[in-house]
Protein backbone atom coordinates (compact mmCIF):
# COMPACT_ATOMS: atom_id res chain seq x y z
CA UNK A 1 225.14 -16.12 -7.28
CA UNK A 2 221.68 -16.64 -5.53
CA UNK A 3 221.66 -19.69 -2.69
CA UNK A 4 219.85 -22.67 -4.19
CA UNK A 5 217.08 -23.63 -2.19
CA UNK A 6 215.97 -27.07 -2.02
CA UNK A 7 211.57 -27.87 -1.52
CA UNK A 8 210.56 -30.65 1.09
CA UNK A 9 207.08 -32.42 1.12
CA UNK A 10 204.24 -32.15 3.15
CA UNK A 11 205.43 -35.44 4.50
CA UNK A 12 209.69 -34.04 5.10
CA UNK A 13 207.27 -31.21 7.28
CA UNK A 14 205.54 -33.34 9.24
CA UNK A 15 208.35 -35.04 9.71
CA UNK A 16 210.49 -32.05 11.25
CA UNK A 17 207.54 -30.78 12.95
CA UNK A 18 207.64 -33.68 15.50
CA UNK A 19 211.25 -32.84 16.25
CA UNK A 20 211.18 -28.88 16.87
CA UNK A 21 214.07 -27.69 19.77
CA UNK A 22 213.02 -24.30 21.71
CA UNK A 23 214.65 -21.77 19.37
CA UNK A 24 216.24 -18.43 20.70
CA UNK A 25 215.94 -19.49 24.41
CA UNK A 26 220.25 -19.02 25.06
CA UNK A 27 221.42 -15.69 24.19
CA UNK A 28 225.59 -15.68 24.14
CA UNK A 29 225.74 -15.32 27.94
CA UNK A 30 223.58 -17.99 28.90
CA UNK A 31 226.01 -20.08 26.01
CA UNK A 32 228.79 -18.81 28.39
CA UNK A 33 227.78 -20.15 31.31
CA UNK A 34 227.25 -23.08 29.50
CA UNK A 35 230.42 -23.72 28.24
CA UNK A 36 232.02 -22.78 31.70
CA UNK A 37 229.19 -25.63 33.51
CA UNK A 38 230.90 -28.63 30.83
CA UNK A 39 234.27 -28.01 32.66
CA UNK A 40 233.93 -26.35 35.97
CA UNK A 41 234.21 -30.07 38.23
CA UNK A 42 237.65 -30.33 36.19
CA UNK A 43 238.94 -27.73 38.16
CA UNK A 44 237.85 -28.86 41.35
CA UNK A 45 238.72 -32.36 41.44
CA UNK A 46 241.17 -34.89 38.77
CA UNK A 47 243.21 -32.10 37.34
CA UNK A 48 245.92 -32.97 40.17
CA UNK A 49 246.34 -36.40 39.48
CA UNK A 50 248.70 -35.51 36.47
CA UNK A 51 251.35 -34.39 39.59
CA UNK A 52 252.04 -37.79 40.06
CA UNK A 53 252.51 -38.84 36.35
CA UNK A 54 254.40 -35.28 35.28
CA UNK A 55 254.98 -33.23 38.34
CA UNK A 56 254.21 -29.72 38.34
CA UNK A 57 256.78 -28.68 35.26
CA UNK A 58 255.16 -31.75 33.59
CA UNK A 59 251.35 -30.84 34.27
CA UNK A 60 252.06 -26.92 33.40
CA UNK A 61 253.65 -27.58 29.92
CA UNK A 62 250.47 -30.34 29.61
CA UNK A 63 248.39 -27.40 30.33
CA UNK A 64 249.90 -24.86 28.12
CA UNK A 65 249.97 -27.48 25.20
CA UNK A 66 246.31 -28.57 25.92
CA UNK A 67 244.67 -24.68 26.45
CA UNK A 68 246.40 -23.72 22.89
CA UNK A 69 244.67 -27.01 21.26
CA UNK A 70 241.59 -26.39 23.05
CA UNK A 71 241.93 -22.10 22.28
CA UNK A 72 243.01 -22.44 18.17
CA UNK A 73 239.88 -25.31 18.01
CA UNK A 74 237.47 -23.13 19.99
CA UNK A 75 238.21 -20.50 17.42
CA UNK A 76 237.61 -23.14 14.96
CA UNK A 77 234.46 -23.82 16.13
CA UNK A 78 233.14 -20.05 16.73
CA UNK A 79 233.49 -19.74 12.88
CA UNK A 80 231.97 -23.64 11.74
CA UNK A 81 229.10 -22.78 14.44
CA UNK A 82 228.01 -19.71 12.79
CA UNK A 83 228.31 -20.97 9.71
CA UNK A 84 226.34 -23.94 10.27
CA UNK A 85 224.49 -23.04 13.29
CA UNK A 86 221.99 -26.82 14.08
CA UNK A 87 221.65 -28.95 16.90
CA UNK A 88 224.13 -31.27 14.92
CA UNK A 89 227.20 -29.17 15.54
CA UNK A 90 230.17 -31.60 15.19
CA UNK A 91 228.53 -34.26 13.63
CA UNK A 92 226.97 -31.17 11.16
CA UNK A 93 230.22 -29.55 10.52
CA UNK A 94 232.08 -33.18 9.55
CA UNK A 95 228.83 -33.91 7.51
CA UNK A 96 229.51 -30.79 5.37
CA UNK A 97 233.13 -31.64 5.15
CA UNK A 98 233.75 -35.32 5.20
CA UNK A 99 230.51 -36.77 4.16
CA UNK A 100 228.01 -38.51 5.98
CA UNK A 101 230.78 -41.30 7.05
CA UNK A 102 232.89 -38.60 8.45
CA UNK A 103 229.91 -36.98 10.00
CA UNK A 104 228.41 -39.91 11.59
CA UNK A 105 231.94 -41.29 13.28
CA UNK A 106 232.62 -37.76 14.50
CA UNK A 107 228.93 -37.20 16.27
CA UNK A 108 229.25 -40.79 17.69
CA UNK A 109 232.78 -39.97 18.99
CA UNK A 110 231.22 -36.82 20.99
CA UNK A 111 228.33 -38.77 21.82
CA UNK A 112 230.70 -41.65 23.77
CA UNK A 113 232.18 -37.89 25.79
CA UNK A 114 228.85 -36.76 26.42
CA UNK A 115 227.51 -40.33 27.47
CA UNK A 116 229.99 -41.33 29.57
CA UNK A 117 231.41 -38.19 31.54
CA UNK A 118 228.34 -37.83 33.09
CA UNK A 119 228.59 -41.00 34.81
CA UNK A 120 232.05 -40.32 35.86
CA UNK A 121 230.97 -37.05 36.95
CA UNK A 122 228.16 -38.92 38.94
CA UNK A 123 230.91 -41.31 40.76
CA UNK A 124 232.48 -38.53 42.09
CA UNK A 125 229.24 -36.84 43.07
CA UNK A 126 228.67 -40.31 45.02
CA UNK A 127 232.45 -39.61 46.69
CA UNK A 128 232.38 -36.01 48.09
CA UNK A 129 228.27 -37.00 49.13
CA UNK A 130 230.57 -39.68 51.40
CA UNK A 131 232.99 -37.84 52.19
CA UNK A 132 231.08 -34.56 53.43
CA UNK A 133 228.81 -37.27 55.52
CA UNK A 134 225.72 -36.24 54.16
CA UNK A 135 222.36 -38.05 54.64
CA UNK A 136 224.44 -40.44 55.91
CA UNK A 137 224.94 -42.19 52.81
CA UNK A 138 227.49 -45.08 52.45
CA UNK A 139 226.92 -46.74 48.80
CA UNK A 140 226.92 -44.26 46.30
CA UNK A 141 224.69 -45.89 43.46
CA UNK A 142 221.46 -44.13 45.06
CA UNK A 143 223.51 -40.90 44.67
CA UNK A 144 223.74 -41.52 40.81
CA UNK A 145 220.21 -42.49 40.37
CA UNK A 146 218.48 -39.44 42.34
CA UNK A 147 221.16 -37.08 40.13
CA UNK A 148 220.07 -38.41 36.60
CA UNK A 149 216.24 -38.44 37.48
CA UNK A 150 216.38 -34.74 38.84
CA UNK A 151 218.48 -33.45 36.61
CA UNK A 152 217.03 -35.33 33.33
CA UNK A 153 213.60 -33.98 34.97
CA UNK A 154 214.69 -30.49 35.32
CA UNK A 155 216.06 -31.04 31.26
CA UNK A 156 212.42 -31.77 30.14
CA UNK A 157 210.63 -29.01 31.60
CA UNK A 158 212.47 -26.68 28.86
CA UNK A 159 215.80 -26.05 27.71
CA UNK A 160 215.19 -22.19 29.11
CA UNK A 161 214.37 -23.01 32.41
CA UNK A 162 217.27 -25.95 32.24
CA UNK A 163 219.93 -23.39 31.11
CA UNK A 164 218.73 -20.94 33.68
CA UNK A 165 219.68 -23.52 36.52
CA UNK A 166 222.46 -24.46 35.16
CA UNK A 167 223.73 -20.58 35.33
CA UNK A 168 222.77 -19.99 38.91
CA UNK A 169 224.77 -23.72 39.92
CA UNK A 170 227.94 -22.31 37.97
CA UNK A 171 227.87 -19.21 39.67
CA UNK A 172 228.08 -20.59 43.02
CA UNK A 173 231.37 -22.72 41.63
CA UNK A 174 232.82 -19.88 40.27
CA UNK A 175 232.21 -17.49 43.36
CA UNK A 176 233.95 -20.44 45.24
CA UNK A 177 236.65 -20.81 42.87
CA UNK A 178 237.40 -17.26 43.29
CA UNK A 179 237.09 -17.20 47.27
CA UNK A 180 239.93 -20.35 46.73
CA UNK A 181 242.23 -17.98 44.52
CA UNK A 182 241.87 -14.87 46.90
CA UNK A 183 242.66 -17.33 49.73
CA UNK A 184 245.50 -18.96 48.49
CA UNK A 185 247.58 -15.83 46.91
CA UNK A 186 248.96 -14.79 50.45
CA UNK A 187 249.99 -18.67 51.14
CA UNK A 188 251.79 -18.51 47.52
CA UNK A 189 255.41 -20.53 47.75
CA UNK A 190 257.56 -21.33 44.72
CA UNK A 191 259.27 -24.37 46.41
CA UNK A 192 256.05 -25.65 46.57
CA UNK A 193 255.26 -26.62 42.79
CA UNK A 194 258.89 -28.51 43.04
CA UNK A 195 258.67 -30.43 45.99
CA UNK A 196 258.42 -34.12 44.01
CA UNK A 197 261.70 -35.54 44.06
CA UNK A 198 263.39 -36.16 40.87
CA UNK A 199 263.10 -39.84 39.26
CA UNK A 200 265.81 -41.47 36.80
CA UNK A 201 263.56 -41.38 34.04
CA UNK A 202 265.90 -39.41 31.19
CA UNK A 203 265.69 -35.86 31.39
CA UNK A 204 264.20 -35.60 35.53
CA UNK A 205 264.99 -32.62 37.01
CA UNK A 206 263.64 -30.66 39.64
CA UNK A 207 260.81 -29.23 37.34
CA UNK A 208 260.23 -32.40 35.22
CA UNK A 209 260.53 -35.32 37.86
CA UNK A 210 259.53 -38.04 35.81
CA UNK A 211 260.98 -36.85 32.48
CA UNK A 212 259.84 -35.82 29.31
CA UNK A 213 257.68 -39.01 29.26
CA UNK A 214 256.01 -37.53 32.10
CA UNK A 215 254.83 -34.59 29.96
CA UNK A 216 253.06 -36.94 27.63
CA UNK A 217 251.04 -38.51 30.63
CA UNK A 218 250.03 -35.51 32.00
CA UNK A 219 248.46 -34.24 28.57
CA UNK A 220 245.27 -36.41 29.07
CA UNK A 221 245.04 -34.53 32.72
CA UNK A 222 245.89 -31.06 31.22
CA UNK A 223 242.80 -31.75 29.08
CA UNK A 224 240.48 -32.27 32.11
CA UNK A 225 240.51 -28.22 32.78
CA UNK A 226 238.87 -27.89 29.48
CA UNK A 227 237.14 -31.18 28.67
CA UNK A 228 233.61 -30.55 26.71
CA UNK A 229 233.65 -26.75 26.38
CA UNK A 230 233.36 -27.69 22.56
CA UNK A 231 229.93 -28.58 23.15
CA UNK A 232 228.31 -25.24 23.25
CA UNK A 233 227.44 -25.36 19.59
CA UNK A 234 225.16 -27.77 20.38
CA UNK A 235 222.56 -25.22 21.42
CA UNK A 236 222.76 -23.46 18.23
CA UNK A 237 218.96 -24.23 17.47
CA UNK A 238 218.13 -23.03 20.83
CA UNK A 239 220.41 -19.59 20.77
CA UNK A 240 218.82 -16.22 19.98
CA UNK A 241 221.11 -15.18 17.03
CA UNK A 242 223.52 -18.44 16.49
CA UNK A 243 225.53 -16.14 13.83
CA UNK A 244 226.53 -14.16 16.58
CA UNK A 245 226.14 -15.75 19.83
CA UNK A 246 227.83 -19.03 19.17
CA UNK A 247 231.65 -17.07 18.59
CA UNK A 248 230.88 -14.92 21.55
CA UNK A 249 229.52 -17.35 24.11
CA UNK A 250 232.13 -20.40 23.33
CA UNK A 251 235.15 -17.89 23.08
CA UNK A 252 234.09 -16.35 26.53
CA UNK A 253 233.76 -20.08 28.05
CA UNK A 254 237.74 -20.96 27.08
CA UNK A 255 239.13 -17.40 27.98
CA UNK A 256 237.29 -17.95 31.54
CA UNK A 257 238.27 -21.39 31.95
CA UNK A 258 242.25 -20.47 30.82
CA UNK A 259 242.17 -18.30 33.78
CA UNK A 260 240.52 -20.24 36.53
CA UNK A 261 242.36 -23.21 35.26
CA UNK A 262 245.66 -21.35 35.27
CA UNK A 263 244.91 -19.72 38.61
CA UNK A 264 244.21 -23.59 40.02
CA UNK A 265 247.10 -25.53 38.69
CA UNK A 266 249.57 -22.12 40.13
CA UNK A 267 247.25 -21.87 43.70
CA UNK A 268 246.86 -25.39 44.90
CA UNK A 269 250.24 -26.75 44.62
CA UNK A 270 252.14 -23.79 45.35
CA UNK A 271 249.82 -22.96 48.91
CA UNK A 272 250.05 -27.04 49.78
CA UNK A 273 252.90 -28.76 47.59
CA UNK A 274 252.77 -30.44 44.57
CA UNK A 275 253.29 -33.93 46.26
CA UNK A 276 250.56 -33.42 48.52
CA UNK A 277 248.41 -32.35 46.37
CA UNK A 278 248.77 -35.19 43.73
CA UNK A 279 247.27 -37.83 45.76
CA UNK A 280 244.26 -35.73 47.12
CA UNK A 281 240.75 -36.54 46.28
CA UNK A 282 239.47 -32.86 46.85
CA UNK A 283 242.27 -30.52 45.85
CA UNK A 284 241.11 -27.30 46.58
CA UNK A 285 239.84 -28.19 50.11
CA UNK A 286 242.91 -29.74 51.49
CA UNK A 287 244.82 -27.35 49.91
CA UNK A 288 243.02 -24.45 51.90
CA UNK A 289 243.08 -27.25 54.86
CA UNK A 290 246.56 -26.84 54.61
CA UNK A 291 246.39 -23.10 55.05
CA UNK A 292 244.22 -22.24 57.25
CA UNK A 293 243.44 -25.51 59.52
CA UNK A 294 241.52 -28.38 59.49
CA UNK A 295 238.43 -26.96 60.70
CA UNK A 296 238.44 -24.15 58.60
CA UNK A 297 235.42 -22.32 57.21
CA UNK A 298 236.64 -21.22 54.03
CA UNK A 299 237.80 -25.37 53.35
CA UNK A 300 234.01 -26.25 54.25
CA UNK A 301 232.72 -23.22 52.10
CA UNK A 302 234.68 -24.75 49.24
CA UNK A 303 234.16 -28.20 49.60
CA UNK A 304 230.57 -27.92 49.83
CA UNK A 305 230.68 -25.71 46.45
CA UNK A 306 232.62 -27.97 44.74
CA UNK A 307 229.79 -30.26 45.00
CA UNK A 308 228.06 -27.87 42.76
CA UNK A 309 231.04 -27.33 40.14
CA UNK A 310 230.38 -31.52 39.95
CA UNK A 311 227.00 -31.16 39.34
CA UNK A 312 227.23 -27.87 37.53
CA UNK A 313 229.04 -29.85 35.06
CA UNK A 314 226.90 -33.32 35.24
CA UNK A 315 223.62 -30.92 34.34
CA UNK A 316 225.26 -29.40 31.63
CA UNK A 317 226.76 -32.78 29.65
CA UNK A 318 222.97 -34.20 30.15
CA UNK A 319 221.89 -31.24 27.71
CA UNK A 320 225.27 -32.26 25.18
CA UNK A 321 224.52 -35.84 24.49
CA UNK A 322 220.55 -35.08 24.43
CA UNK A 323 221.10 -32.62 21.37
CA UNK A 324 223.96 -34.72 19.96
CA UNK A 325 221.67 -37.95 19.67
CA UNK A 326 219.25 -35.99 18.84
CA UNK A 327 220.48 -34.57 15.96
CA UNK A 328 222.16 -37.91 14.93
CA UNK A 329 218.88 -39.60 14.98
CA UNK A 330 216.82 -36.98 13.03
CA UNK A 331 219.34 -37.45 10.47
CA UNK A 332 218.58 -41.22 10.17
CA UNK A 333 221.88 -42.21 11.33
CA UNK A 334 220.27 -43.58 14.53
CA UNK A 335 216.79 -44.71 15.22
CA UNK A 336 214.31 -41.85 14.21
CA UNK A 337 212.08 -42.01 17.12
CA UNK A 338 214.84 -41.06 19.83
CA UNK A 339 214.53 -37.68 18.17
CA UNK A 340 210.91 -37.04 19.20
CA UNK A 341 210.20 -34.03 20.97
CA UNK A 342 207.54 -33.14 23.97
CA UNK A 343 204.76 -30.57 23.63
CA UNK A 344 207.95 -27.98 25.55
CA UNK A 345 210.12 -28.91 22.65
CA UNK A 346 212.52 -31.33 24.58
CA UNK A 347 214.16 -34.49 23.47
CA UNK A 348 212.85 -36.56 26.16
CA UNK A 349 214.14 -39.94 24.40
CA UNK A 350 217.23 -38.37 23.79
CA UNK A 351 218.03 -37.38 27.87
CA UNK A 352 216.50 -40.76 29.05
CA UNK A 353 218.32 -43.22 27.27
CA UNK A 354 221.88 -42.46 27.44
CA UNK A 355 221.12 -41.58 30.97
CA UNK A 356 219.85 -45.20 31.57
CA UNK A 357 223.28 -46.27 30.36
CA UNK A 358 225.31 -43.76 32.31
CA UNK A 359 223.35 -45.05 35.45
CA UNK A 360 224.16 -48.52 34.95
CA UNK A 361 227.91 -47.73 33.63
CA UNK A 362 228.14 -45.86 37.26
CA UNK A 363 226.50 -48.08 39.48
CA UNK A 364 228.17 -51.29 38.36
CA UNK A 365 231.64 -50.38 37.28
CA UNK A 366 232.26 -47.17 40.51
CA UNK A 367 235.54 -46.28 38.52
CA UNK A 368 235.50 -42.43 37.53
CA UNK A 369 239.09 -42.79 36.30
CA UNK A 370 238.09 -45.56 34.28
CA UNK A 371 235.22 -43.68 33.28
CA UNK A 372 236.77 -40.08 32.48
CA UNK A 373 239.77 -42.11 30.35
CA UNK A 374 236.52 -43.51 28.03
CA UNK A 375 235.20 -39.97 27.48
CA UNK A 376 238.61 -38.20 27.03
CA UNK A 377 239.57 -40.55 24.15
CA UNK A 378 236.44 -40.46 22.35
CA UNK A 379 236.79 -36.39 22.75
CA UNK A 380 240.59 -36.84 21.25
CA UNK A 381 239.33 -38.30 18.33
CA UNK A 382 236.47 -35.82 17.66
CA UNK A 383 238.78 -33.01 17.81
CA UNK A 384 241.04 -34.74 15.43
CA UNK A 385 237.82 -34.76 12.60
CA UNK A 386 236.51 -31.33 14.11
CA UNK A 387 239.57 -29.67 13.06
CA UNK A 388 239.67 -31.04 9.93
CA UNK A 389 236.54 -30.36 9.03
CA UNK A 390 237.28 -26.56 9.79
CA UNK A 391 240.20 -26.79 7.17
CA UNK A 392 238.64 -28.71 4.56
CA UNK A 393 235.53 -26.33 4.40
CA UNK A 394 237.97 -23.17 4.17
CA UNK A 395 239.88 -24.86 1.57
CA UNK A 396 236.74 -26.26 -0.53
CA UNK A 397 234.38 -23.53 0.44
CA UNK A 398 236.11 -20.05 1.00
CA UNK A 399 232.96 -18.44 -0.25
CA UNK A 400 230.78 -20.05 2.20
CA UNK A 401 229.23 -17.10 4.23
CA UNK A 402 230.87 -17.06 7.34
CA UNK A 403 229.38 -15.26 10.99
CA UNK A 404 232.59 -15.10 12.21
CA UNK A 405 236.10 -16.11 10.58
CA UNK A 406 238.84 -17.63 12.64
CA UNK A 407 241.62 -15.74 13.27
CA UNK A 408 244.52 -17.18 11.55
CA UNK A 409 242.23 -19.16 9.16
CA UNK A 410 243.84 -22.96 8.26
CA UNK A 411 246.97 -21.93 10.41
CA UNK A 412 245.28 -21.88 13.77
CA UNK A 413 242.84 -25.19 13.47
CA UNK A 414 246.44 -26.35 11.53
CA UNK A 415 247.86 -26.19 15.44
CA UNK A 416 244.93 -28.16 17.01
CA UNK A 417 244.94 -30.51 14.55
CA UNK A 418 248.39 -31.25 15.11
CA UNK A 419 247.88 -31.28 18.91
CA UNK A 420 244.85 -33.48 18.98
CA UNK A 421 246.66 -35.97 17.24
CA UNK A 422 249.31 -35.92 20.01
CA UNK A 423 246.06 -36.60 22.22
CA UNK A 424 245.01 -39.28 20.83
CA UNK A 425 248.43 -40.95 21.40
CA UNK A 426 248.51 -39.94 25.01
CA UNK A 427 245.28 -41.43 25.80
CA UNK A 428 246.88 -44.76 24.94
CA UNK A 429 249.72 -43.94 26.97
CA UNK A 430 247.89 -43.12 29.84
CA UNK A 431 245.24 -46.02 29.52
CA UNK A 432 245.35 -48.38 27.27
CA UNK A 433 241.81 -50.41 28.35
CA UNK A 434 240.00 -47.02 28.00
CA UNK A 435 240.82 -46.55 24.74
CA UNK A 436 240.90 -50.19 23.14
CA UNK A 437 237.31 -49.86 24.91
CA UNK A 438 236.62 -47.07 23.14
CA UNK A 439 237.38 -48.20 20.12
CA UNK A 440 235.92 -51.59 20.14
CA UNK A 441 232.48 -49.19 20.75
CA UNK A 442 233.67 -47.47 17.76
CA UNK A 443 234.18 -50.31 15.96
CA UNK A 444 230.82 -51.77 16.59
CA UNK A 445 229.34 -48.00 15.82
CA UNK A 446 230.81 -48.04 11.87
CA UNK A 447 229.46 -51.34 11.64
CA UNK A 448 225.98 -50.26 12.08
CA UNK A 449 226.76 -47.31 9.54
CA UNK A 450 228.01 -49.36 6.94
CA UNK A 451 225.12 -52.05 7.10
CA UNK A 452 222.02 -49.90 8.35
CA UNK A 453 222.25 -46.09 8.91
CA UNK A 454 223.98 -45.12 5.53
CA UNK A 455 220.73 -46.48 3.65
CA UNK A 456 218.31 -44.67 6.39
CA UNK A 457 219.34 -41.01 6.15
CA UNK A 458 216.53 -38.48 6.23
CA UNK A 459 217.59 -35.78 3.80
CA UNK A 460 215.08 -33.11 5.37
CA UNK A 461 217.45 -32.92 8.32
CA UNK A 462 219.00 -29.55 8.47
CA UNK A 463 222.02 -31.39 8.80
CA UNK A 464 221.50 -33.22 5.25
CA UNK A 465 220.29 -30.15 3.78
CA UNK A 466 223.58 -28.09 4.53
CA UNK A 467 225.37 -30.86 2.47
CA UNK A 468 222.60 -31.06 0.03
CA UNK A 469 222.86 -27.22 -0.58
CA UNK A 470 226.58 -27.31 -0.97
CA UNK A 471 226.41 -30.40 -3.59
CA UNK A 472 223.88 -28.43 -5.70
CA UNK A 473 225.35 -25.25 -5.89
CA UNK A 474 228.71 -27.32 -6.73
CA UNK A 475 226.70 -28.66 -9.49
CA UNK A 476 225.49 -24.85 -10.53
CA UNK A 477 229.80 -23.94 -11.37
């Protein structure tokens, strides 16, 4: 049967016209490197602190548990991403799937991820700036501000240019994540990973020292080696063939980050000691520390390039929540003019605004922790309503024409669905402020829906006009 197509007015066209993204600047490599930037600080710094919650056995199984969610979802999202290929991505696939309620509550969970791990990110730039005793700088909130005016700057010159920095600061975290993992291999112990002594918590052993309740607390830290690598849809209006790219640049991302993640978690602990090592504020420096000296050259080398996995990471969540509000405000959902674009085809609005926020959330609260619990729930519950979405479209829609079709189908996203929902439980376990925060902002967020945004929605949105498409062709059966 032929695709129904659906006219717009002169008016719709103007309309859309004011809120043009860069199209075909990201090929799938450039998406790569993208999806690598969201998460490369989680494996230099935060990852450890689940040692002291679920020791080493603890953290691992968190880990394993948390890379097969994040692995079966990815997949997930490879197919819904070059299916429906927009700047919307979550908030377009739940749209499509759970109607504009669903849509909206899913877009603003991601959008509380985006918004806020930035300024957790920017907290810790502010700590290894102090701790490295550069520019002799002893109150971080200058730090924060100079990073979210350069790096907003550098987003409004053009997503190309933006993406191609982004790249080149990845690469040098990479290179020194490597130079870690080629250090570390000939300083290798097993002992090592089990040198926390056993607690009385039921079932403690050697390799669990705090239990089988410890497992559950390290989840939320298992997730920090893959936090936000879901958000490389979000350049689908901005890739060079989304149908294609989108599966091959976010399935690279989470096979890269499995390894270096894997590689960390084995490394640092077993070259340094799991105790040690859960306490540290810079992981893979003290770790080498540990190795090779205090003064050594390879702990410098690293500590000064884990700098730039932080801000690797900080540059690449400023481009998530810019296209996430942006799409959520072309659709009506949020104030219209936030989506405006520049003459270079950059949401301007849209990078300044949450940025403001993050500032402020930085400079007055200084918690990271705090901060990074905030994001990680709002994530939990996105990936909860992401993975639904992927099985209610196969289910409703198996003739929907698919780039790329997950392997597994309903059975994989099935797993992350299930797993995500264990998430969501252990952010609550972990941190119960950060999420009752979270979801008194989510509270609040509905509110507006149900009272404002659900009579506001601009149907030209390509967003709107997936869903329209779908509910006239229903109509056509």
């Amino acid at each position: 049967m032929a695709r129904t197509h659906i006219e717009y007015s002169a008016e719709d066209s103007d309309y859309l016209a004011k809120r043009q993204l860069n199209k075909g600047a990201a090929g799938w490599l450039l998406l790569a490197g993208l999806g690598v930037a969201y998460v490369i600080s989680g494996d230099f710094s935060g990852w450890n602190l689940g040692l002291a919650v679920g020791g080493w056995g603890g953290l691992l199984i968190a880990f394993a548990l948390m890379g097969l969610m994040y692995t079966c979802m990815v997949f997930g999202l490879a197919e819904l991403s070059s299916t429906l290929p927009t700047s919307g991505a979550g908030y377009g696939f739940a749209r499509r799937a759970l109607g504009p309620l669903g849509g909206f509550a899913t877009g603003v969970a991601i959008l509380i991820e985006y918004a806020v791990a930035p300024a957790a990110i920017a907290t810790f730039i502010g700590g290894y700036i102090e701790s490295l005793h550069l520019f002799g700088i002893t109150n971080s909130w200058p730090v924060y501000l100079v990073a979210y005016v350069v790096f907003i700057g550098i987003h409004t010159v053009g997503v190309g240019e933006a993406l191609k920095v982004m790249f080149a600061i990845t690469a040098v975290a990479v290179a020194a994540l490597l130079l870690f993992i080629g250090a570390m291999i000939p300083h290798f112990h097993g002992h090592n990973l089990v040198d926390i002594a056993p607690t009385s918590a039921p079932g403690a052993s050697a390799f669990l020292p705090f239990g089988i309740t410890g497992v559950l607390g390290a989840l939320v830290f298992g997730i920090w080696f893959f936090l936000a690598v879901e958000g490389v849809p979000l350049a689908a209006e901005e890739s060079a063939n989304p149908r294609k790219d989108m599966p091959r640049g976010i399935i690279a991302a989470i096979l890269v980050l499995l390894v270096t993640g894997l590689a960390v978690l084995l490394l640092a602990p077993g070259g340094a000691g799991a105790q040690a090592m859960s306490s540290s504020e810079s992981p893979l420096p003290d770790a080498l520390r540990h190795a090779y000296g205090q003064n050594s050259w390879i702990a410098t080398a690293v500590n000064y390039a884990g700098l730039a996995g932080l801000v690797a990471s900080f540059f690449s969540i400023i481009f998530a929540y810019s296209r996430q509000l942006f799409a959520l405000s072309r659709a009506g959902y949020l104030p219209t003019w936030i989506s405006l674009t520049t003459r270079r085809s950059t949401p301007a609005i849209a990078l300044i605004i949450p940025g403001t926020i993050g500032f402020i959330l930085a400079a007055v609260l200084r918690d990271g922790s705090l901060l990074i619990n905030i994001a990680v729930f709002g994530a939990t519950v996105s990936y909860v309503l992401l993975n639904l979405s992927h099985i209610v479209l196969r289910v409703r829609e198996p003739e929907l024409p698919r780039g790329y079709r997950t392997p597994g189908g309903i059975a994989t996203t099935s797993v992350a669905l299930v797993l995500s929902l264990v998430a969501v439980v252990a952010t609550f376990v972990v941190d119960v402020t950060a999420a009752s925060i979270t979801l008194g902002i989510f509270a609040l967020a509905l509110a507006y829906f149900w009272f404002v945004s659900r009579h506001r929605i601009v149907g030209a949105a390509p967003e709107e006009e997936f869903a329209a498409l779908a509910e006239a062709e229903s109509k056509l059966h």
